[in-house]
ModelCIF file with pLDDT and N, C-alpha, C, O atoms, coordinates in Angstrom:
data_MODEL
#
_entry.id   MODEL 
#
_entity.id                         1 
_entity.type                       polymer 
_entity.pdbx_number_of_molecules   1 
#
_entity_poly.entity_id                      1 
_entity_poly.type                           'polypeptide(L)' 
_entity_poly.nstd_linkage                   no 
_entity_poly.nstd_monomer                   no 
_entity_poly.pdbx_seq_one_letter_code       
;(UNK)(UNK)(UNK)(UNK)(UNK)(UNK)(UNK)(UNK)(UNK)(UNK)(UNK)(UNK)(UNK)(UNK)(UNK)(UNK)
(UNK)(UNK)(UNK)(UNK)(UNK)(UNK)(UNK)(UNK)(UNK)(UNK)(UNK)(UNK)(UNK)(UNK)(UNK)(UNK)
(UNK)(UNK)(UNK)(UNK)(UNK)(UNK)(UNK)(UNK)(UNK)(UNK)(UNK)(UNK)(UNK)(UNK)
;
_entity_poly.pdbx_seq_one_letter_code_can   XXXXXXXXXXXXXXXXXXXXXXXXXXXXXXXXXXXXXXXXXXXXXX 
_entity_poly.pdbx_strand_id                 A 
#
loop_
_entity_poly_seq.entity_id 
_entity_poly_seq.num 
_entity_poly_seq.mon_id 
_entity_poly_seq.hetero 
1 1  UNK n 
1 2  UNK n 
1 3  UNK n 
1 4  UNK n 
1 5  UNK n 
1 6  UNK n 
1 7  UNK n 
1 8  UNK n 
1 9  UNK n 
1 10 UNK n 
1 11 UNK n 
1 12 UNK n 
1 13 UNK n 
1 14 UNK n 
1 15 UNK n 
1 16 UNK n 
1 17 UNK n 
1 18 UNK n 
1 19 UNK n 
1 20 UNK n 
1 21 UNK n 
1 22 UNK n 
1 23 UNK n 
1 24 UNK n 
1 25 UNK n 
1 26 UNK n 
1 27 UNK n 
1 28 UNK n 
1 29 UNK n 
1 30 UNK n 
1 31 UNK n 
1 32 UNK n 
1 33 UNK n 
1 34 UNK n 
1 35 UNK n 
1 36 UNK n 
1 37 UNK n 
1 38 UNK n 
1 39 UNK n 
1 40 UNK n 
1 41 UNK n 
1 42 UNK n 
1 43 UNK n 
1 44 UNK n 
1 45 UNK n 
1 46 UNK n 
#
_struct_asym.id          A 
_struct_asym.entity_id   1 
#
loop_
_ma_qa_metric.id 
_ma_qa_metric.mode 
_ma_qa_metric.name 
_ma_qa_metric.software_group_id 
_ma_qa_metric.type 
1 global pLDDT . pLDDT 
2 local  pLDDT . pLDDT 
#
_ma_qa_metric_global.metric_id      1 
_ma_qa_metric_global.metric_value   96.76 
_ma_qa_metric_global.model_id       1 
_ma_qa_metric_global.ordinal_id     1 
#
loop_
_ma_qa_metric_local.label_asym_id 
_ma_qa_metric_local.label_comp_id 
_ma_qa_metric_local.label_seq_id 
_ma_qa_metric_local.metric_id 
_ma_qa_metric_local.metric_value 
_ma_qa_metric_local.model_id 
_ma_qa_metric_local.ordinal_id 
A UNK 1  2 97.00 1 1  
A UNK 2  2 97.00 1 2  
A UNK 3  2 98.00 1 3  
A UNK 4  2 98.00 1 4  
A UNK 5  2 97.00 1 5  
A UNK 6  2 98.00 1 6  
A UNK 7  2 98.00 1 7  
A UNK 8  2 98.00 1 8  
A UNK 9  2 98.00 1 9  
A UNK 10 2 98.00 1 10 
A UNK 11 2 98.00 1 11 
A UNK 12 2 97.00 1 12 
A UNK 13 2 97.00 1 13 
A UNK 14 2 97.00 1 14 
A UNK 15 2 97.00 1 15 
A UNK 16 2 97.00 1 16 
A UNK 17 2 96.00 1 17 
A UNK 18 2 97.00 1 18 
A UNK 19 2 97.00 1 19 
A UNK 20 2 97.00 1 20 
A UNK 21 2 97.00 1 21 
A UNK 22 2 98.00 1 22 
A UNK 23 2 98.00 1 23 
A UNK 24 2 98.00 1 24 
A UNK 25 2 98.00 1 25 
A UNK 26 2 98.00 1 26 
A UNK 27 2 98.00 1 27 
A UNK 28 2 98.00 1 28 
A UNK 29 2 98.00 1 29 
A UNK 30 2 98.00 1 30 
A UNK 31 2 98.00 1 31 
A UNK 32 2 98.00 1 32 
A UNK 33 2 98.00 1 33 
A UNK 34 2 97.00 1 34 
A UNK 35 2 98.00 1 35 
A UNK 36 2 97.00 1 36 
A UNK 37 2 95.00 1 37 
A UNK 38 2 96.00 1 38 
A UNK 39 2 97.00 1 39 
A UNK 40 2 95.00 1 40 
A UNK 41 2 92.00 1 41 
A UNK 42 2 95.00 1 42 
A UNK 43 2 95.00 1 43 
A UNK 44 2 91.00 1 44 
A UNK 45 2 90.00 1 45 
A UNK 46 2 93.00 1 46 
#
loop_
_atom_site.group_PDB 
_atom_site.id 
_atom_site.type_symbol 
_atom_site.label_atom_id 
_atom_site.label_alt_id 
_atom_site.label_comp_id 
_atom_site.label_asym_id 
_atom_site.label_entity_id 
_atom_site.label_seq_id 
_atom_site.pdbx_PDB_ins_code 
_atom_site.Cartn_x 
_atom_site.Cartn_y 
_atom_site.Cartn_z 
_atom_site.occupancy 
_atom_site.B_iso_or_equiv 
_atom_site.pdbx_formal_charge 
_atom_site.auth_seq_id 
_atom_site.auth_comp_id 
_atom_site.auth_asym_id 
_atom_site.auth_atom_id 
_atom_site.pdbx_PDB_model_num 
ATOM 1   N N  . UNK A 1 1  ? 17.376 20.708  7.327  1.00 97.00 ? 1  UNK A N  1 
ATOM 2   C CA . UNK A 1 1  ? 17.706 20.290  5.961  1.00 97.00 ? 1  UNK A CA 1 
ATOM 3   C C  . UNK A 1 1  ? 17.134 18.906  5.674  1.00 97.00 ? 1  UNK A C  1 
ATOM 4   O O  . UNK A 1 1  ? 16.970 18.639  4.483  1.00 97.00 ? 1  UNK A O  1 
ATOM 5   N N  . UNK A 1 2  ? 16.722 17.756  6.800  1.00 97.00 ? 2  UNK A N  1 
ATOM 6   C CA . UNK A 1 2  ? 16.768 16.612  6.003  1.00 97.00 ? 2  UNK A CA 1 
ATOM 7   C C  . UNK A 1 2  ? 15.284 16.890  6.650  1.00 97.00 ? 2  UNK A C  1 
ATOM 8   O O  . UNK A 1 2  ? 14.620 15.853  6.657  1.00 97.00 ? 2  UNK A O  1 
ATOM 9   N N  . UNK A 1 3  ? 14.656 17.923  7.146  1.00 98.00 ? 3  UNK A N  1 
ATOM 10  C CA . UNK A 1 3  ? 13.217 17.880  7.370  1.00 98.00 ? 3  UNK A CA 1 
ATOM 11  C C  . UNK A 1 3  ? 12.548 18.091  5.629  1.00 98.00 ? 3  UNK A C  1 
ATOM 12  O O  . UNK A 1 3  ? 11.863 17.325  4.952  1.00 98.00 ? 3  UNK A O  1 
ATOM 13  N N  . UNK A 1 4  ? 12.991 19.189  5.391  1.00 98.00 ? 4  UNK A N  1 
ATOM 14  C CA . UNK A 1 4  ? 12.795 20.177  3.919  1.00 98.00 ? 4  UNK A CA 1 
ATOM 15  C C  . UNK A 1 4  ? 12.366 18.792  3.158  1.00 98.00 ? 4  UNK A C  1 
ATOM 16  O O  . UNK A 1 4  ? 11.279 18.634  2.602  1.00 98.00 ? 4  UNK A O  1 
ATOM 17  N N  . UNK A 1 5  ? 13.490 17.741  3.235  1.00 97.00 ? 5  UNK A N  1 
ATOM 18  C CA . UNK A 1 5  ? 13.089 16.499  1.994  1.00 97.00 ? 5  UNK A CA 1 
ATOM 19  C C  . UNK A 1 5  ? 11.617 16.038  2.447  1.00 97.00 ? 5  UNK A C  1 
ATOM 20  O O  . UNK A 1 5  ? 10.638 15.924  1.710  1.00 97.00 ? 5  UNK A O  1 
ATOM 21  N N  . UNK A 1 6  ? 11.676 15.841  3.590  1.00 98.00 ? 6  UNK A N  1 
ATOM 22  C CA . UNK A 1 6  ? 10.434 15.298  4.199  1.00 98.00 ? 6  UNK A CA 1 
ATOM 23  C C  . UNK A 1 6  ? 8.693  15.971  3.650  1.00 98.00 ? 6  UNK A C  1 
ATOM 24  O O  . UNK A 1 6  ? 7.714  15.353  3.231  1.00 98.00 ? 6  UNK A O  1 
ATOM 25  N N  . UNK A 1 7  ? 8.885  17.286  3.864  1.00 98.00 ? 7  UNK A N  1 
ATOM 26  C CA . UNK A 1 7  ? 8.208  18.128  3.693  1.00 98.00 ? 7  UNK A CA 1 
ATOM 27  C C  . UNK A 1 7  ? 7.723  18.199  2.092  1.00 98.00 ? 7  UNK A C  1 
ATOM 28  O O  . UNK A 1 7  ? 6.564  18.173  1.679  1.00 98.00 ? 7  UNK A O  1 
ATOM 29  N N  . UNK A 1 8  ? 8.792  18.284  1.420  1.00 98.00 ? 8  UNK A N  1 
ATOM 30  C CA . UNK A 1 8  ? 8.753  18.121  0.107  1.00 98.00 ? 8  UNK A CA 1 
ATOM 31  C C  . UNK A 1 8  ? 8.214  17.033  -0.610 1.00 98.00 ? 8  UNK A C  1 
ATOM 32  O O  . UNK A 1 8  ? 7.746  17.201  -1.736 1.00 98.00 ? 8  UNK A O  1 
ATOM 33  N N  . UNK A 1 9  ? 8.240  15.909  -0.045 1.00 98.00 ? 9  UNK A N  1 
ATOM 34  C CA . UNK A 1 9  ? 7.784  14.266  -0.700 1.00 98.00 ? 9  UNK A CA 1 
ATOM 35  C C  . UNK A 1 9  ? 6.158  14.154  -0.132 1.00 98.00 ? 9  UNK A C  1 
ATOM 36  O O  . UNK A 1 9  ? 5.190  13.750  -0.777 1.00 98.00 ? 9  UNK A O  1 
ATOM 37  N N  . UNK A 1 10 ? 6.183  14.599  1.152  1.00 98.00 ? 10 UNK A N  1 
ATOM 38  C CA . UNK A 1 10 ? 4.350  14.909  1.761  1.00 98.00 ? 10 UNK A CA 1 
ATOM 39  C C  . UNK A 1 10 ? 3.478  15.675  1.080  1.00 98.00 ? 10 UNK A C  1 
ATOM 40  O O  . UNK A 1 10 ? 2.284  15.444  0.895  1.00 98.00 ? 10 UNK A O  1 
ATOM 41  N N  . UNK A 1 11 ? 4.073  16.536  0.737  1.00 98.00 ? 11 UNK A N  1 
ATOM 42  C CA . UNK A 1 11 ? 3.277  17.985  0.105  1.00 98.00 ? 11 UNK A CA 1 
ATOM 43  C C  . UNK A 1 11 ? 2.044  17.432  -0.533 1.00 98.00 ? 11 UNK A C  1 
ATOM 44  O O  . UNK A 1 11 ? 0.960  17.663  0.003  1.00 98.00 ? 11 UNK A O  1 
ATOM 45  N N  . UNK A 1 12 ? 2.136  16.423  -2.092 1.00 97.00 ? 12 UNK A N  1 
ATOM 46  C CA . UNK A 1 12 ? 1.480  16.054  -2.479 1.00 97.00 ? 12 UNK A CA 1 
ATOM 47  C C  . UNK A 1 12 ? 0.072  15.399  -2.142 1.00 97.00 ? 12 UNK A C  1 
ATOM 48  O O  . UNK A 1 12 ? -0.969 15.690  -2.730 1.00 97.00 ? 12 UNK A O  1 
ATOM 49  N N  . UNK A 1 13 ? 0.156  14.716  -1.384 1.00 97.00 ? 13 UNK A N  1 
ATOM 50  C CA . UNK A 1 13 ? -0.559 13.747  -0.359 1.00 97.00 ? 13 UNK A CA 1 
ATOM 51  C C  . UNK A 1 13 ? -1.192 14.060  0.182  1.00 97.00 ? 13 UNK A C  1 
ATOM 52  O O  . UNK A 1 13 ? -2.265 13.500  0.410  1.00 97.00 ? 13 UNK A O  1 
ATOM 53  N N  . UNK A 1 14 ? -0.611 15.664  0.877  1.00 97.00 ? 14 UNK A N  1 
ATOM 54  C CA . UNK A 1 14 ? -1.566 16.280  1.441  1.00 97.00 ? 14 UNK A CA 1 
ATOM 55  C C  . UNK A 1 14 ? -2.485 17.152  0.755  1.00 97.00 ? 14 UNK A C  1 
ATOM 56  O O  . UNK A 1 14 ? -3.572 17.344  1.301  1.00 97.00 ? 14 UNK A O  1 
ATOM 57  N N  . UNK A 1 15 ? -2.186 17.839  -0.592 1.00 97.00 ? 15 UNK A N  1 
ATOM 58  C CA . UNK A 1 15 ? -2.644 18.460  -1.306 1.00 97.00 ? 15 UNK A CA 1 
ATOM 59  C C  . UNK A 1 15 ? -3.887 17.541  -1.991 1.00 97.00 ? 15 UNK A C  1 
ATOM 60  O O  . UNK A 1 15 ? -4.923 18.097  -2.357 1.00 97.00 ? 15 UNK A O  1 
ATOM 61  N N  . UNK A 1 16 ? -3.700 16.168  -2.122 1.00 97.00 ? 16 UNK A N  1 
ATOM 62  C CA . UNK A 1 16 ? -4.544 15.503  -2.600 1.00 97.00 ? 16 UNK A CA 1 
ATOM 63  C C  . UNK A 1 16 ? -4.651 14.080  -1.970 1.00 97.00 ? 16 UNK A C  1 
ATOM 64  O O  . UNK A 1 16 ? -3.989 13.144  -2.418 1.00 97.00 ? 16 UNK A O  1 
ATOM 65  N N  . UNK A 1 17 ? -5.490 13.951  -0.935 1.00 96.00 ? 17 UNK A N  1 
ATOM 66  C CA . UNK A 1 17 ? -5.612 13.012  -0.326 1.00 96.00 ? 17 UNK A CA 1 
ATOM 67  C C  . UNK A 1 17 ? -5.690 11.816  -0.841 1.00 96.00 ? 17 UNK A C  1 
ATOM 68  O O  . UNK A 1 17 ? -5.003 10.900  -0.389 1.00 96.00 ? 17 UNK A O  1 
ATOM 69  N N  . UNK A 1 18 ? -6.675 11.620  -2.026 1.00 97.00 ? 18 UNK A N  1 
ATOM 70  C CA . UNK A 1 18 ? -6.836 10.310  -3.414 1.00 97.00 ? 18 UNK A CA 1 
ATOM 71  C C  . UNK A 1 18 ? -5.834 9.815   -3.512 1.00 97.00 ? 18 UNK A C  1 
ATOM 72  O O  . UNK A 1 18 ? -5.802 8.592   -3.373 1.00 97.00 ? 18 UNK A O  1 
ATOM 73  N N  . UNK A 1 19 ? -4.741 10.457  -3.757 1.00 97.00 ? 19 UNK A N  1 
ATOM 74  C CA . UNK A 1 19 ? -3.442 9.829   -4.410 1.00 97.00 ? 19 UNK A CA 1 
ATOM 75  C C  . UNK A 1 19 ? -3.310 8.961   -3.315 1.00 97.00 ? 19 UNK A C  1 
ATOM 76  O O  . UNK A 1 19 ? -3.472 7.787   -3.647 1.00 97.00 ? 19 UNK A O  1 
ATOM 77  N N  . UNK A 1 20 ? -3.027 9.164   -1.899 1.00 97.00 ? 20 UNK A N  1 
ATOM 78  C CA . UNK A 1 20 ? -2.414 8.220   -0.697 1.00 97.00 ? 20 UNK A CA 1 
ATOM 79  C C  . UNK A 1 20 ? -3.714 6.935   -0.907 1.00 97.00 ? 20 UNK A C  1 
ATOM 80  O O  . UNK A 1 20 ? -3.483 5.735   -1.058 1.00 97.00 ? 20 UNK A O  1 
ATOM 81  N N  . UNK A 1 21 ? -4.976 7.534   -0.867 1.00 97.00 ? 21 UNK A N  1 
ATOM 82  C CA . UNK A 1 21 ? -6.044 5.819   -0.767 1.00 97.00 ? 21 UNK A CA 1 
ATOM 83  C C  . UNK A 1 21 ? -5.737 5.318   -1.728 1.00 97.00 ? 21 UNK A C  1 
ATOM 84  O O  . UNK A 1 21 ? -6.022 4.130   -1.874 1.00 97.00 ? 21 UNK A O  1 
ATOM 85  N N  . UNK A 1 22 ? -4.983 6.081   -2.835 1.00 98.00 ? 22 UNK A N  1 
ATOM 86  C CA . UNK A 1 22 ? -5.186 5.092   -4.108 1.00 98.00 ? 22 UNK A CA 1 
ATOM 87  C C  . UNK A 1 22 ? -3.743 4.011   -4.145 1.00 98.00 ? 22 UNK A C  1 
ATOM 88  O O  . UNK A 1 22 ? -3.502 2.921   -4.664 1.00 98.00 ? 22 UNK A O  1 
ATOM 89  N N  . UNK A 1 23 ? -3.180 4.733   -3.513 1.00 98.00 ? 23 UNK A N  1 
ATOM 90  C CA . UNK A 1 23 ? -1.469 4.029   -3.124 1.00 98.00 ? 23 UNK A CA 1 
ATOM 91  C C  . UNK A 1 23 ? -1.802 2.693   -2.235 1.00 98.00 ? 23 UNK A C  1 
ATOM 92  O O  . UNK A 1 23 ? -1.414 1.583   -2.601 1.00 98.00 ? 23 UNK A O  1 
ATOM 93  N N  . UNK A 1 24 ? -2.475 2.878   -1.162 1.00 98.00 ? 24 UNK A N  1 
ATOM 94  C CA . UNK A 1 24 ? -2.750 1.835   -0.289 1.00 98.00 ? 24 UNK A CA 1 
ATOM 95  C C  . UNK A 1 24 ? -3.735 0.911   -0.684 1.00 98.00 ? 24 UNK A C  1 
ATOM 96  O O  . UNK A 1 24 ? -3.531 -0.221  -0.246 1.00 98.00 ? 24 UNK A O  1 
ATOM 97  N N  . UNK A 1 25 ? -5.168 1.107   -1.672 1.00 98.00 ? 25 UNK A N  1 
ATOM 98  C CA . UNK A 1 25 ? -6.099 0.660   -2.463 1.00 98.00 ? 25 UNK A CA 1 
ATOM 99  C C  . UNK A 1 25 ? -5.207 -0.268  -3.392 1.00 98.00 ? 25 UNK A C  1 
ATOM 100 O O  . UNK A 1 25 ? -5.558 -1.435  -3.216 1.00 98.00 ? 25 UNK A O  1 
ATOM 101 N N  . UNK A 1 26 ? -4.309 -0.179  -4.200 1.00 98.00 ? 26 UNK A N  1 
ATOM 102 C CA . UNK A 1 26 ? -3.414 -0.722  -4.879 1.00 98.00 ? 26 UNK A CA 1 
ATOM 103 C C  . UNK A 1 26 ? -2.293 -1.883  -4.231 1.00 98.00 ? 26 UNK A C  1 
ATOM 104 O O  . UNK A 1 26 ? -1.628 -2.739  -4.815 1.00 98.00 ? 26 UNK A O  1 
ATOM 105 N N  . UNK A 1 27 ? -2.369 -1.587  -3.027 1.00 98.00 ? 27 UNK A N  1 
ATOM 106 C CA . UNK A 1 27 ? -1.081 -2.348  -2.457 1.00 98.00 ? 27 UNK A CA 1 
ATOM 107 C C  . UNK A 1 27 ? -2.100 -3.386  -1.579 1.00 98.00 ? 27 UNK A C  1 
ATOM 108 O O  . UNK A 1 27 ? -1.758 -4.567  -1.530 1.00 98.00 ? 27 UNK A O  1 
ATOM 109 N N  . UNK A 1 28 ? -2.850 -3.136  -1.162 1.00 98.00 ? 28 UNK A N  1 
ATOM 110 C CA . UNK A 1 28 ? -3.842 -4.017  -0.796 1.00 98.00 ? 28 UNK A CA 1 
ATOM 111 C C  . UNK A 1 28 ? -4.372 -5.120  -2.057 1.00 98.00 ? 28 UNK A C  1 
ATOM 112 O O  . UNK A 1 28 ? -4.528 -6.340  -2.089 1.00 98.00 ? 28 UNK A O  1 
ATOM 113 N N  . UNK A 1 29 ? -4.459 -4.588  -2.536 1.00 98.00 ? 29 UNK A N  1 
ATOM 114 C CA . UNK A 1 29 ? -4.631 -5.605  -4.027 1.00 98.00 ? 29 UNK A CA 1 
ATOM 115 C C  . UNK A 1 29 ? -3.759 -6.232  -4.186 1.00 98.00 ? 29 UNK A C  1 
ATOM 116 O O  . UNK A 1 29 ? -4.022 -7.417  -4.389 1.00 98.00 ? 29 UNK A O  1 
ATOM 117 N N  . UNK A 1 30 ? -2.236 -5.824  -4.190 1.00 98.00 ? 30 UNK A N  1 
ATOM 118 C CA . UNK A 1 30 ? -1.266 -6.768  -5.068 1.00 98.00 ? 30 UNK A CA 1 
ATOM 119 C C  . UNK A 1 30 ? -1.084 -7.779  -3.252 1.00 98.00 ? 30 UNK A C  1 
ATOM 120 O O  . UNK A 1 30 ? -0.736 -8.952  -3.390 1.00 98.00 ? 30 UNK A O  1 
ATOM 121 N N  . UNK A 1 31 ? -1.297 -7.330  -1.878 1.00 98.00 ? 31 UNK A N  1 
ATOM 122 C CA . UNK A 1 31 ? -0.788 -8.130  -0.949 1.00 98.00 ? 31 UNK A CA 1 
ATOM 123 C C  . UNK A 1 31 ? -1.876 -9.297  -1.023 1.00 98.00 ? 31 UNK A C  1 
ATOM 124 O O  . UNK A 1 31 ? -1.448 -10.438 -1.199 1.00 98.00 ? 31 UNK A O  1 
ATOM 125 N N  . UNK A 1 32 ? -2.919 -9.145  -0.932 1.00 98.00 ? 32 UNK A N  1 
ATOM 126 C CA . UNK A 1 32 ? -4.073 -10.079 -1.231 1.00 98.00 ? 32 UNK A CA 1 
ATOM 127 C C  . UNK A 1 32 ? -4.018 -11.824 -2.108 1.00 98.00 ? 32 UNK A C  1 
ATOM 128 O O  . UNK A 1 32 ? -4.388 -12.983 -1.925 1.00 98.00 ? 32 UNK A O  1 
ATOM 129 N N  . UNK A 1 33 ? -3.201 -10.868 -3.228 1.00 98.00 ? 33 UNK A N  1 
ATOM 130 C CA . UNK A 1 33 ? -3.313 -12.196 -4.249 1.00 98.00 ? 33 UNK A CA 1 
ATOM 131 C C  . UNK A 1 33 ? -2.147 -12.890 -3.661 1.00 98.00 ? 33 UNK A C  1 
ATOM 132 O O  . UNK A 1 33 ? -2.067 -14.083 -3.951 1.00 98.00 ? 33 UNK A O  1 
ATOM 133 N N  . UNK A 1 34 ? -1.233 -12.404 -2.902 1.00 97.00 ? 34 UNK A N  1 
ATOM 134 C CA . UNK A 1 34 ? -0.455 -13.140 -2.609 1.00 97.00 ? 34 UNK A CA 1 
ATOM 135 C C  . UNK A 1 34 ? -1.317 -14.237 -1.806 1.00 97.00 ? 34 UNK A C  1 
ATOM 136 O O  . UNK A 1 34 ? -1.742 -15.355 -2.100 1.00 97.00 ? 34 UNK A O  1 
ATOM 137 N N  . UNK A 1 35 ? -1.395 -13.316 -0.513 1.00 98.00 ? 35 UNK A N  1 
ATOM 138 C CA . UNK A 1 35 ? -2.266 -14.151 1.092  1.00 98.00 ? 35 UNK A CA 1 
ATOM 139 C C  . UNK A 1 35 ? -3.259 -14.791 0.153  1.00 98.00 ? 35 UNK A C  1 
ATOM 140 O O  . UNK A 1 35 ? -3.448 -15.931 0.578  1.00 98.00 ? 35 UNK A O  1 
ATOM 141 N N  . UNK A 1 36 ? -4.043 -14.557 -1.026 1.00 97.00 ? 36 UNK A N  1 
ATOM 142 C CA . UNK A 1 36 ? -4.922 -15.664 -1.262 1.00 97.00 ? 36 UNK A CA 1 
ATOM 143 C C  . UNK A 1 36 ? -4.057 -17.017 -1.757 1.00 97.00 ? 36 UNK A C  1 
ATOM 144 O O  . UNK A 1 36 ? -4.470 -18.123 -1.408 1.00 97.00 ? 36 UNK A O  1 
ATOM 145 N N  . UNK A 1 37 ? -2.900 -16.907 -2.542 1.00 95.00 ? 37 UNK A N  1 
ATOM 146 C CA . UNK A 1 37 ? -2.627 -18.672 -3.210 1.00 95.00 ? 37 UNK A CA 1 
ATOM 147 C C  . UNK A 1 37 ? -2.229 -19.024 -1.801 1.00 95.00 ? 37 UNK A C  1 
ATOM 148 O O  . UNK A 1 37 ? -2.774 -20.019 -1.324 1.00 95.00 ? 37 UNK A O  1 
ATOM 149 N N  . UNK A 1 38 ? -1.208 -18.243 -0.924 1.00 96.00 ? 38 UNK A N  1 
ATOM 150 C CA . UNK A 1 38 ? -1.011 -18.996 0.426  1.00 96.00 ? 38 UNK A CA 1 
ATOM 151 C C  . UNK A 1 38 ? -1.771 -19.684 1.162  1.00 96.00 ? 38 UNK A C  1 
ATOM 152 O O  . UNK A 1 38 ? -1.446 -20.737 1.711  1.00 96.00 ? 38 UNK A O  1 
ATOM 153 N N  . UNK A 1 39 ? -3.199 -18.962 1.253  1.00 97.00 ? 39 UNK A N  1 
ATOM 154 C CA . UNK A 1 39 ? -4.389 -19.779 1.871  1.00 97.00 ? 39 UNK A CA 1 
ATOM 155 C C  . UNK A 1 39 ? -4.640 -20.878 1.402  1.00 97.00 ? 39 UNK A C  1 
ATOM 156 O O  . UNK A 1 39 ? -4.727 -21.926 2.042  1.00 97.00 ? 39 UNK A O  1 
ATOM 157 N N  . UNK A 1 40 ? -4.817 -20.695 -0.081 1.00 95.00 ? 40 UNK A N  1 
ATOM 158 C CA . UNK A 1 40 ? -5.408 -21.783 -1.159 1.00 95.00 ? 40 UNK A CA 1 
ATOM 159 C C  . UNK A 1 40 ? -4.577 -23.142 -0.164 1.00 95.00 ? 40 UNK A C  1 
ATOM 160 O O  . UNK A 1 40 ? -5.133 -24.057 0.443  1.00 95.00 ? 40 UNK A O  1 
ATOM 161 N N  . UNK A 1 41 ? -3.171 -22.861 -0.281 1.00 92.00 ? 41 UNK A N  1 
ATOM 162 C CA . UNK A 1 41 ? -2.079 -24.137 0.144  1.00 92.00 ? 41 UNK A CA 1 
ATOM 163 C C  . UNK A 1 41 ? -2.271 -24.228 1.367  1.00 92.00 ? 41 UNK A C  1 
ATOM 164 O O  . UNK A 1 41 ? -2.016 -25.369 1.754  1.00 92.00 ? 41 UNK A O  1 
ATOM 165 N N  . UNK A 1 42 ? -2.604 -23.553 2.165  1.00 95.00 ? 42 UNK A N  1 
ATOM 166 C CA . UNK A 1 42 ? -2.795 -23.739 3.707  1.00 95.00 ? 42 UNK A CA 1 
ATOM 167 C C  . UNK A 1 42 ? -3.880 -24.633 4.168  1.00 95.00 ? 42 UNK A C  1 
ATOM 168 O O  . UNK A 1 42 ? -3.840 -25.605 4.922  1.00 95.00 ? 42 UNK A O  1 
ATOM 169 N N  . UNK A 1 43 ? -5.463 -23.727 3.143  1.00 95.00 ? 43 UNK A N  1 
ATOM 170 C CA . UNK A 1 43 ? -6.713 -24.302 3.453  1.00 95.00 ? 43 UNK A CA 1 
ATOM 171 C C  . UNK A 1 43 ? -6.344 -26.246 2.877  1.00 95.00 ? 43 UNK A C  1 
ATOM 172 O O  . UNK A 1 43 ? -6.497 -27.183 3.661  1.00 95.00 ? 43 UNK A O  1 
ATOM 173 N N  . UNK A 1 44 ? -5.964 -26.391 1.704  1.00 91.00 ? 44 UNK A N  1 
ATOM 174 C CA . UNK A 1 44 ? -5.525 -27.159 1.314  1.00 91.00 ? 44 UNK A CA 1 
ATOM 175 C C  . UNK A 1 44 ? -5.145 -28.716 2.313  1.00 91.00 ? 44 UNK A C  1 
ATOM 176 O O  . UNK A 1 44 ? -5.686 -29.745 2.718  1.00 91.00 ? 44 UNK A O  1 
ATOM 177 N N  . UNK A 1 45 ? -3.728 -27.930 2.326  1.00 90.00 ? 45 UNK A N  1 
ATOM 178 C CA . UNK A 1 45 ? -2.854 -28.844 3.737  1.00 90.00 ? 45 UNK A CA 1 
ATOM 179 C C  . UNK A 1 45 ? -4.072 -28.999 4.959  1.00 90.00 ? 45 UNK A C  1 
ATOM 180 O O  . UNK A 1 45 ? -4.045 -30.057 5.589  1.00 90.00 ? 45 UNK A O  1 
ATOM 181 N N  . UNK A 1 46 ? -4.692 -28.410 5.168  1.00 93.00 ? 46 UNK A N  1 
ATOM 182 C CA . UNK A 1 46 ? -5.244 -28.783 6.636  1.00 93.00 ? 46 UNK A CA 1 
ATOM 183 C C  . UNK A 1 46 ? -6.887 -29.566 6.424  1.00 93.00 ? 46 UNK A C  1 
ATOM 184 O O  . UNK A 1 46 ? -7.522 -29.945 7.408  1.00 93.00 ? 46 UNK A O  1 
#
């Protein structure tokens, strides 16, 4: 029973691989701008 949920939320993903690069393509973007102002202040400080 708590596999079924599992199974059910994958399905997609697997049916269309794009959607997952485009999930991680996206999250890579928003982690970036972070790690870049951090650098900015890091490169900065040192």
């Amino acid at each position: 029973a708590e596999q079924q949920g599992f199974h059910e939320r994958a399905q997609p993903y697997l049916d269309d691989p794009s959607l997952l690069r485009n999930i991680i393509a996206d999250g890579c973007d928003q982690a970036r701008k972070i790690a870049q102002e951090t650098m900015r202040e890091v490169r900065e400080a040192m």
